[in-house]
Protein backbone atom coordinates (compact mmCIF):
# COMPACT_ATOMS: atom_id res chain seq x y z
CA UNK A 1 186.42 113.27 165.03
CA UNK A 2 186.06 117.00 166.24
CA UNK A 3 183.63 117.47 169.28
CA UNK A 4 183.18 121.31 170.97
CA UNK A 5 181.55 121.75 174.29
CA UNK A 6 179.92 124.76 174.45
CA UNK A 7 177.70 127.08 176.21
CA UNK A 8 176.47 130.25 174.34
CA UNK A 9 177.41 133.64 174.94
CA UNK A 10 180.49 132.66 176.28
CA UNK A 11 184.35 132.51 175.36
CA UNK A 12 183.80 128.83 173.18
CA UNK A 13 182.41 130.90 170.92
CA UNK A 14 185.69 131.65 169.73
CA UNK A 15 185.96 128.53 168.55
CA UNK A 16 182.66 127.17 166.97
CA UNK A 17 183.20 130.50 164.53
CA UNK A 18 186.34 128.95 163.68
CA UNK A 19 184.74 125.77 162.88
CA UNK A 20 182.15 127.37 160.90
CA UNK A 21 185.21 128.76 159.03
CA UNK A 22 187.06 126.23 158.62
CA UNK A 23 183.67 123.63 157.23
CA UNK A 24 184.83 121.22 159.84
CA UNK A 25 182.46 118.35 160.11
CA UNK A 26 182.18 118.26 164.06
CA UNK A 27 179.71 117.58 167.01
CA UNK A 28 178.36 120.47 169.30
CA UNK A 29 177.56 119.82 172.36
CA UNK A 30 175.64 122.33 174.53
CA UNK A 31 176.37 122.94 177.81
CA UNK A 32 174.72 125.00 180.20
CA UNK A 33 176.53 127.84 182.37
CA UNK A 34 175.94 126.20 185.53
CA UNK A 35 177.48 124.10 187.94
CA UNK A 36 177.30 120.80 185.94
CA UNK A 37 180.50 122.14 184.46
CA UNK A 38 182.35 121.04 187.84
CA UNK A 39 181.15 117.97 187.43
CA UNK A 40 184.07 115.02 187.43
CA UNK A 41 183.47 113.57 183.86
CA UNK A 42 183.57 117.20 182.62
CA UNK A 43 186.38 118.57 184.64
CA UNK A 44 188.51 115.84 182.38
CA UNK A 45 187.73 117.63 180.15
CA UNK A 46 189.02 121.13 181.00
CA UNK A 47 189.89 120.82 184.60
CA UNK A 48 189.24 124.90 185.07
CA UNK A 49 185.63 123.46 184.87
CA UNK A 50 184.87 126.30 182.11
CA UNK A 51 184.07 125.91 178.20
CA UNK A 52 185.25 125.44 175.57
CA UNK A 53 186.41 122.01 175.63
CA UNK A 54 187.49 120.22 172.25
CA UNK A 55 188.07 116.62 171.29
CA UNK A 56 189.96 115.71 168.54
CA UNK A 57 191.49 112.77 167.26
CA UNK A 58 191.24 111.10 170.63
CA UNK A 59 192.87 114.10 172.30
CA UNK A 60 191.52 117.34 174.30
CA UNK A 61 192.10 120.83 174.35
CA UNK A 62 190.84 123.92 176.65
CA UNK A 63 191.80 127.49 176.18
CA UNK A 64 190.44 129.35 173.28
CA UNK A 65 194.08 130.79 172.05
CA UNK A 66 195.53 127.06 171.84
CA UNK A 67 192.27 125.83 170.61
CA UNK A 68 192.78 128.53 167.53
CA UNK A 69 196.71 128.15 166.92
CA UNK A 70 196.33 124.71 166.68
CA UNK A 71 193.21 124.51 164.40
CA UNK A 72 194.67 126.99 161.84
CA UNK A 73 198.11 124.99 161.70
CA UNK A 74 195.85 121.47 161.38
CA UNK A 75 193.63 122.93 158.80
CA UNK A 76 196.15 125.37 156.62
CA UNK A 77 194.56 125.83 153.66
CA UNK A 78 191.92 128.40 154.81
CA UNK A 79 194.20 130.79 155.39
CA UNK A 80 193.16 131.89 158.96
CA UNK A 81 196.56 131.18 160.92
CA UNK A 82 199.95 133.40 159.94
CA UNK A 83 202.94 130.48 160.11
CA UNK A 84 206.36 131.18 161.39
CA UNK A 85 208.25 133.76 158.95
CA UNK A 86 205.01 135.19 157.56
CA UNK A 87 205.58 139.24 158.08
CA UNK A 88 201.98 139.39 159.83
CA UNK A 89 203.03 136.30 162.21
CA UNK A 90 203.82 138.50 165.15
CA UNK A 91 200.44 140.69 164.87
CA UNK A 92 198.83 137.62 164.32
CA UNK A 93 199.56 136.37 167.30
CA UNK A 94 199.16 139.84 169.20
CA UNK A 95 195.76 139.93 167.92
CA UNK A 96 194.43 136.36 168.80
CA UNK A 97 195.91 136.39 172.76
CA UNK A 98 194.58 140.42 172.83
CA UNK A 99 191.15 138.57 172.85
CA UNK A 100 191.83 137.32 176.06
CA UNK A 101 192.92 140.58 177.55
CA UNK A 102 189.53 141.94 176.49
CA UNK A 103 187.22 138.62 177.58
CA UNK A 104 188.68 139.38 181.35
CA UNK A 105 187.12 142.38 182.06
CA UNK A 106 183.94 141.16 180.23
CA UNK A 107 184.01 138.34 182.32
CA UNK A 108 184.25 140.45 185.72
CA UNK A 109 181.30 142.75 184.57
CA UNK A 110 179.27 139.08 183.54
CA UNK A 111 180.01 138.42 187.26
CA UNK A 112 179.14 141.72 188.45
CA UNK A 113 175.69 141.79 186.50
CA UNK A 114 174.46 138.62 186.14
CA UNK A 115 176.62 136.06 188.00
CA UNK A 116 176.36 138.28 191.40
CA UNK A 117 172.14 137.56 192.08
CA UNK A 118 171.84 140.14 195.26
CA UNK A 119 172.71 143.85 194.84
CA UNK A 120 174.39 143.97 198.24
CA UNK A 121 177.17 141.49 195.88
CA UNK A 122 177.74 143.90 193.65
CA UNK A 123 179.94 146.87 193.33
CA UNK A 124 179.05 149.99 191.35
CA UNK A 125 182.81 150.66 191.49
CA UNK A 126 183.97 147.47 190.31
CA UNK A 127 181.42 147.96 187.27
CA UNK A 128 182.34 151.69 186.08
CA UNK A 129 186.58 150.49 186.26
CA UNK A 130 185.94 147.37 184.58
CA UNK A 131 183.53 149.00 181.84
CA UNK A 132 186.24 151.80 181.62
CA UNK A 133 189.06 148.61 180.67
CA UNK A 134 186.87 147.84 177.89
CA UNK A 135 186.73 151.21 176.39
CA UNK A 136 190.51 151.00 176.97
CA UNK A 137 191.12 147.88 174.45
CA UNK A 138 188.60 149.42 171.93
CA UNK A 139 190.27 152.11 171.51
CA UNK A 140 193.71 150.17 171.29
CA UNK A 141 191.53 148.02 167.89
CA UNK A 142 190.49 151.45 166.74
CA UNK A 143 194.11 152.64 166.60
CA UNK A 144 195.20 149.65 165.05
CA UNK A 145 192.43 149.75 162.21
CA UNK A 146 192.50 153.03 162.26
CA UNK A 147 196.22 152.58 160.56
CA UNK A 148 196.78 153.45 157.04
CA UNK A 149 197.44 150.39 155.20
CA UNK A 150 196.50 148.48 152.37
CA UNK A 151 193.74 145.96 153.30
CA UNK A 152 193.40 148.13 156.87
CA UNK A 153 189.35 146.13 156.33
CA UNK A 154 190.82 143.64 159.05
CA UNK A 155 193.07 143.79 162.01
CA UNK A 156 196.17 142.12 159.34
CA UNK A 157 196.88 143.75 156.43
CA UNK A 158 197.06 140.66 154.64
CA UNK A 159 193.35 140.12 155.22
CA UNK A 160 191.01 138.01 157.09
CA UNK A 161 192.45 136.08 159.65
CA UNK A 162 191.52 134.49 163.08
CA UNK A 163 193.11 137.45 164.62
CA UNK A 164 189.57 139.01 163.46
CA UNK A 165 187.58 135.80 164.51
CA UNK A 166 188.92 135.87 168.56
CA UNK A 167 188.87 139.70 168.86
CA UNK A 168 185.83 139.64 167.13
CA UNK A 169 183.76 137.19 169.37
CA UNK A 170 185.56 138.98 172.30
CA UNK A 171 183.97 142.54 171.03
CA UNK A 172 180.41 140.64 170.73
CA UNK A 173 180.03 139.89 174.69
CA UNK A 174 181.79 143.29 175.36
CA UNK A 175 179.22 145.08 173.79
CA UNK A 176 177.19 143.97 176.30
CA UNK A 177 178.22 146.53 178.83
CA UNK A 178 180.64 149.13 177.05
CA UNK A 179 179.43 150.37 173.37
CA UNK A 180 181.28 150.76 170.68
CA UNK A 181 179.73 153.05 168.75
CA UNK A 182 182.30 156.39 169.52
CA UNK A 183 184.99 153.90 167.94
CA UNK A 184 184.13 154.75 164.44
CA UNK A 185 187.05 152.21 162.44
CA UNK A 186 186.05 149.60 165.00
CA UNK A 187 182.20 149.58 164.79
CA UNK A 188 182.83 149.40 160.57
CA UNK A 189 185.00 147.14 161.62
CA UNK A 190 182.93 144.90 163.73
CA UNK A 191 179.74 145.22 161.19
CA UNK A 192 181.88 143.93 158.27
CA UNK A 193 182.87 140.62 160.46
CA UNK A 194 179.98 139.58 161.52
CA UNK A 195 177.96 139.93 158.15
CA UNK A 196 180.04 136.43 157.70
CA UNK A 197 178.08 133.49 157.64
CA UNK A 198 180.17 131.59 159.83
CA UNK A 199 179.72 134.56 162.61
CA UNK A 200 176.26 134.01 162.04
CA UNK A 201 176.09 130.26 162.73
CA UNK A 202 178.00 130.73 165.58
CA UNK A 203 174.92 132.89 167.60
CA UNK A 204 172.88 131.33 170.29
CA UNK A 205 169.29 130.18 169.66
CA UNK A 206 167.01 132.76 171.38
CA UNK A 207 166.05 130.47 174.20
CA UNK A 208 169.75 129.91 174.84
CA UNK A 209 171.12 132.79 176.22
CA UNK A 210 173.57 133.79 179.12
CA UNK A 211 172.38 137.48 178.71
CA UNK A 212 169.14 138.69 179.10
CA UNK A 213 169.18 141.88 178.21
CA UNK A 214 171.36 144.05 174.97
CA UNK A 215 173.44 146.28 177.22
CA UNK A 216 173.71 146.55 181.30
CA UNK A 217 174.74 150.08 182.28
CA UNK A 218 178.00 150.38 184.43
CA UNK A 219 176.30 151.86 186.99
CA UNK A 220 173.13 149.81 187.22
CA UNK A 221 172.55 147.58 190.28
């Protein structure tokens, strides 16, 4: 049995796309972005009190890059993982922690614009440098797709992998307050990915939605 807590919008994400590509048969459950995620039953769950949380096989995982390694070693045969001694192993694992890297400055400017409910909380500053990070790792994806190589489609050059899936998801809530649009390889990039229909199962009804609006300006307040 495979169970995901999850709230949309948010770095779980990561992982319900990877169940989507994967065809696991599992149970979603929805949580909200509130406080109810400190609550005790949860928090033994993920004791950071944050999503995603997965139960398998009697057993529980947090973090989105463990939650990924481990689901593409259980579940081999889709192809998404790179195993020890493949020559894309190290990229592979590059790719799917660089995620990460790029979810922590989304998550400052989530705090800054939405998290952060009186202006007098907020700090243009903090905004602009954090929304300047961003446009930092793009341009480190559009250098790396930017690379001739054969297959150059995805961030491997031996295809589709879940190196694409966590940077991927982590580009989607980035967008929400740096654009990628200058970043030519990445935005063909980023349309070809999420055309999948797994990406597309993964997206939050409209009534279920940590952001309000498409794109907060840096310097808004």
């Amino acid at each position: 049995m495979i169970r995901l807590h999850h709230a949309p919008q948010t770095r779980s994400m990561r992982s319900l796309w990877l169940l989507h590509e994967i065809k696991a048969e599992f149970e979603l459950v929805l949580r909200p972005f509130d406080r109810s995620l400190r609550a005790p039953e949860y928090l033994n769950l993920n004791p950071a009190g944050r999503v995603p949380a997965l139960e398998i096989e009697g057993e529980r995982m947090f973090e989105t890059g463990a939650i990924t390694e481990y689901l593409c070693e259980r579940f081999p045969e889709y192809g998404l993982g790179r195993p020890p001694g493949d020559p894309d192993r190290m990229a592979w694992l590059v790719w799917v922690h660089f995620a990460e890297t790029i979810s922590q400055h989304t998550a400052a400017l989530t705090q800054q614009h939405i998290a952060l409910y009186e202006d007098a909380m907020r700090s243009p500053i903090v905004m602009k440098l954090e929304a300047a990070r961003l446009g930092k790792c793009y341009a480190a994806l559009e250098d790396r797709l930017s690379t001739p190589m054969e297959n150059r489609d995805y961030l491997l050059g031996s295809g589709f992998s879940a190196a694409d899936i966590s940077c991927g998801q982590a580009i989607y809530m980035a967008r929400h307050f740096a654009p990628i649009e200058p970043f030519e390889a990445l935005s063909k990039w980023y349309a070809l990915i999420t055309e999948r229909p797994a990406f597309q199962a993964s997206l939050p009804s409209d009534g279920a939605r940590l952001y309000d609006k498409p794109f907060y300006p840096a310097w808004e307040v």
